[in-house]
C-alpha atoms as a PDB file:
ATOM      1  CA  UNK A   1     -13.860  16.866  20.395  1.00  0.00           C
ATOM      2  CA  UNK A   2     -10.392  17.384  18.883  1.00  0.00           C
ATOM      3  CA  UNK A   3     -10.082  20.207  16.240  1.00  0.00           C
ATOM      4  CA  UNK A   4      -7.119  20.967  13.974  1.00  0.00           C
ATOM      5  CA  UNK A   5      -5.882  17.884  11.325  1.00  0.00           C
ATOM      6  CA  UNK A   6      -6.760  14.827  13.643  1.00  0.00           C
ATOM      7  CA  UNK A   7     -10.136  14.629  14.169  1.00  0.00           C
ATOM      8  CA  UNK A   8     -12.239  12.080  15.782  1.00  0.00           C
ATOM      9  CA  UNK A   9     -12.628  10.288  12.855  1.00  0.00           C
ATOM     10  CA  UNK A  10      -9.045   9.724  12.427  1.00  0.00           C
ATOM     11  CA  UNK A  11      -8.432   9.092  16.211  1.00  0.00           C
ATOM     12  CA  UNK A  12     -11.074   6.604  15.904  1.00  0.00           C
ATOM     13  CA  UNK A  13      -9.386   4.702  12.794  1.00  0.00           C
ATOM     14  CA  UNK A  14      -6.612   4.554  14.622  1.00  0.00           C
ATOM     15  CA  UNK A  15      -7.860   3.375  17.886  1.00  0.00           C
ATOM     16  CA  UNK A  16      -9.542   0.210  16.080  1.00  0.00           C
ATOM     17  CA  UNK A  17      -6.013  -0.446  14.739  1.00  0.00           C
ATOM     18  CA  UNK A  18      -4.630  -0.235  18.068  1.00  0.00           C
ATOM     19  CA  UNK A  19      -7.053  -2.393  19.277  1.00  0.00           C
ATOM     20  CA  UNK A  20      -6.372  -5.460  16.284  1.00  0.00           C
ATOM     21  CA  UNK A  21      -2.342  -5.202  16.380  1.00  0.00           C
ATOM     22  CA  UNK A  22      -1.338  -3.444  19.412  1.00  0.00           C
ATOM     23  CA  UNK A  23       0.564  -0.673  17.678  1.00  0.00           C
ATOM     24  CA  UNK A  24      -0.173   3.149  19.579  1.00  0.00           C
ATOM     25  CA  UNK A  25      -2.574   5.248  17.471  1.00  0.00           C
ATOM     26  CA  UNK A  26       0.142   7.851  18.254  1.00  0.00           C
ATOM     27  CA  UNK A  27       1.923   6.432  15.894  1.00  0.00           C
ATOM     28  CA  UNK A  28      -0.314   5.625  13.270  1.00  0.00           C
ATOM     29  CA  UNK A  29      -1.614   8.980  13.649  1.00  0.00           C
ATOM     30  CA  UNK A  30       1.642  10.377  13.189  1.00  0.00           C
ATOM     31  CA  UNK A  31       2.679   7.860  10.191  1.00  0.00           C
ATOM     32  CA  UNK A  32      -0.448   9.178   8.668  1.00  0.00           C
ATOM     33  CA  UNK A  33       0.352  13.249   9.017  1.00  0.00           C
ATOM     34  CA  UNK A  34       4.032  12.619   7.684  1.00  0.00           C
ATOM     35  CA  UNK A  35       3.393  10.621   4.892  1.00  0.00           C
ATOM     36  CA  UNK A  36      -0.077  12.144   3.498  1.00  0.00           C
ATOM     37  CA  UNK A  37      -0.638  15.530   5.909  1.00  0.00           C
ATOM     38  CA  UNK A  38      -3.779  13.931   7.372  1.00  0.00           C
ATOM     39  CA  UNK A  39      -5.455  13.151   3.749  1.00  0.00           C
ATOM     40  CA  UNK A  40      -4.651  16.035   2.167  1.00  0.00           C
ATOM     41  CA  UNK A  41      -2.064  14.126  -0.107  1.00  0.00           C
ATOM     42  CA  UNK A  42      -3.084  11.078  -1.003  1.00  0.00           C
ATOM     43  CA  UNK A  43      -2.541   9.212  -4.093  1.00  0.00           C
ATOM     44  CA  UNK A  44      -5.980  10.072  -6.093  1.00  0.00           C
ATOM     45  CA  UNK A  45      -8.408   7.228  -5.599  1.00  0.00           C
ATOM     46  CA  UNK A  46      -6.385   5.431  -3.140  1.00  0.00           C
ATOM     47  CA  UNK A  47      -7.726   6.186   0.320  1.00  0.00           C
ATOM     48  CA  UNK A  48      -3.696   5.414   1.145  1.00  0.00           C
ATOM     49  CA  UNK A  49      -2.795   8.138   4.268  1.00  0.00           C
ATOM     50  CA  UNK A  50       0.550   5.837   5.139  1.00  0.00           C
ATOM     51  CA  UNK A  51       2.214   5.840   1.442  1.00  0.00           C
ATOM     52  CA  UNK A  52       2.482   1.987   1.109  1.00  0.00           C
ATOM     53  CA  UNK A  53       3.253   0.807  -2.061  1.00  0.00           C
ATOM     54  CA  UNK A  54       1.333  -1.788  -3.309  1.00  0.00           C
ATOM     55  CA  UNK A  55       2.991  -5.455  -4.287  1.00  0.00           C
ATOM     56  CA  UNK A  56       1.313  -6.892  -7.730  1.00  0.00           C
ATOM     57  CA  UNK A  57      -1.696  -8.277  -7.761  1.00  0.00           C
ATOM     58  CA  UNK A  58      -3.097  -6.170  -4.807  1.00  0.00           C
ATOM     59  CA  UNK A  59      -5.574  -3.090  -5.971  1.00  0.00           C
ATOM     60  CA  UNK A  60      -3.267  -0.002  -6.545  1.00  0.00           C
ATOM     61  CA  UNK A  61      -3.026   3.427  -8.064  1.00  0.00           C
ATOM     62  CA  UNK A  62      -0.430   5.038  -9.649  1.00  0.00           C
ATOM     63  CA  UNK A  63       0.993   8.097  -8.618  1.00  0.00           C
ATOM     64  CA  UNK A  64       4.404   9.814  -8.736  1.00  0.00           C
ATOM     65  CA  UNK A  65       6.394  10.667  -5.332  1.00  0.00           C
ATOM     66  CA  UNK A  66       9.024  11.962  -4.368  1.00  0.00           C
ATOM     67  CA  UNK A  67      11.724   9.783  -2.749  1.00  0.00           C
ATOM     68  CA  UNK A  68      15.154  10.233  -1.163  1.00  0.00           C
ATOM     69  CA  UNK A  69      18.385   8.419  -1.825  1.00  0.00           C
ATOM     70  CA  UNK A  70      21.175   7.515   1.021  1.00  0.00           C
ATOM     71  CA  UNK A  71      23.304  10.529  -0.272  1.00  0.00           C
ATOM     72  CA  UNK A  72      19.872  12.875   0.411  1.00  0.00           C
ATOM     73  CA  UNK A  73      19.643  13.587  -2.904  1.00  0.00           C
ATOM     74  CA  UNK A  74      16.024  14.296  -4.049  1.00  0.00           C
ATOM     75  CA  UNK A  75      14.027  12.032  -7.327  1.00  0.00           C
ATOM     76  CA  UNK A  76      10.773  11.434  -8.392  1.00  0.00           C
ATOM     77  CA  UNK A  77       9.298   8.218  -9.389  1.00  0.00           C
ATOM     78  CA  UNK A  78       5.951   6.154 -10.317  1.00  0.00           C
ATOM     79  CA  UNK A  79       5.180   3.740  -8.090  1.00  0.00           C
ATOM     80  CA  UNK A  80       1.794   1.930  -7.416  1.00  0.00           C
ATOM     81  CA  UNK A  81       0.277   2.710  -4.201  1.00  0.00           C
ATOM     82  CA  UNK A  82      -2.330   0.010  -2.002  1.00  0.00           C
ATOM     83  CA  UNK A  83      -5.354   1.316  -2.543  1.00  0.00           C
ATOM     84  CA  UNK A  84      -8.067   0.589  -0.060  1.00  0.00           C
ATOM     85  CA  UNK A  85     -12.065   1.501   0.269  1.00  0.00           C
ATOM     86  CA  UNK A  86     -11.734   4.101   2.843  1.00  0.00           C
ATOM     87  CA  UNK A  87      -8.913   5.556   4.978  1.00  0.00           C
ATOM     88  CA  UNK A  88      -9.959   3.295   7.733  1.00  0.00           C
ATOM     89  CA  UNK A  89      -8.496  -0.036   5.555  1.00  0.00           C
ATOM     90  CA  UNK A  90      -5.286   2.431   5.138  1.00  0.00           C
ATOM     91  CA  UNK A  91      -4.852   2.413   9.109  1.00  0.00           C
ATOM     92  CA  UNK A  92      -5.702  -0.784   9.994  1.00  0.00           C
ATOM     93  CA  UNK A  93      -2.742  -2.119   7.171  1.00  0.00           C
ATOM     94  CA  UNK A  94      -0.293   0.207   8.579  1.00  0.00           C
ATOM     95  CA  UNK A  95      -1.541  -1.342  11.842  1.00  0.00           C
ATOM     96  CA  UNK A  96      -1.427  -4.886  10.375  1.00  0.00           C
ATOM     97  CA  UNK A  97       1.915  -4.196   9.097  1.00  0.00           C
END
């Protein structure tokens, strides 16, 4: 059993992505811990732990973030996020993608 932010679970989401695409579950592990700290910051509703914005048409959220332009300096904006039933559908599109 793992204990700290990556759990089973989350091992085990990422695993099955592995498994589909061939991408490591290191790294969708680690996409996952950057861009939402494991869950703990996801757009509301959205199940999204990689921060993938959503194209239109697909099922999104909206949610401000912060963002970082090539001179470094610091802005927030709205954006729609994907929004997907569980965290599992968020790893297996990071994986897909």
């Amino acid at each position: 059993m793992i204990n700290g932010p990556v759990t089973d679970e989350i091992v085990g989401w990422a695993q099955a992505a592995q498994r589909v695409y061939q991408i490591p579950s290191s790294l969708n592990i680690a996409a996952a811990g950057v861009e939402s700290n494991f869950g703990k910051a996801t757009p509301p509703g959205s199940n999204n732990w990689h921060g993938m914005k959503a194209l239109p048409g697909q099922a999104q959220v909206s949610a401000s973030t912060g963002e970082q332009a090539a001179s470094g300096a610091m802005y927030t904006i709205v954006a729609g996020f994907k929004a997907f039933a569980s965290p599992a559908g968020s790893f297996m599109e990071y994986g897909r993608l």
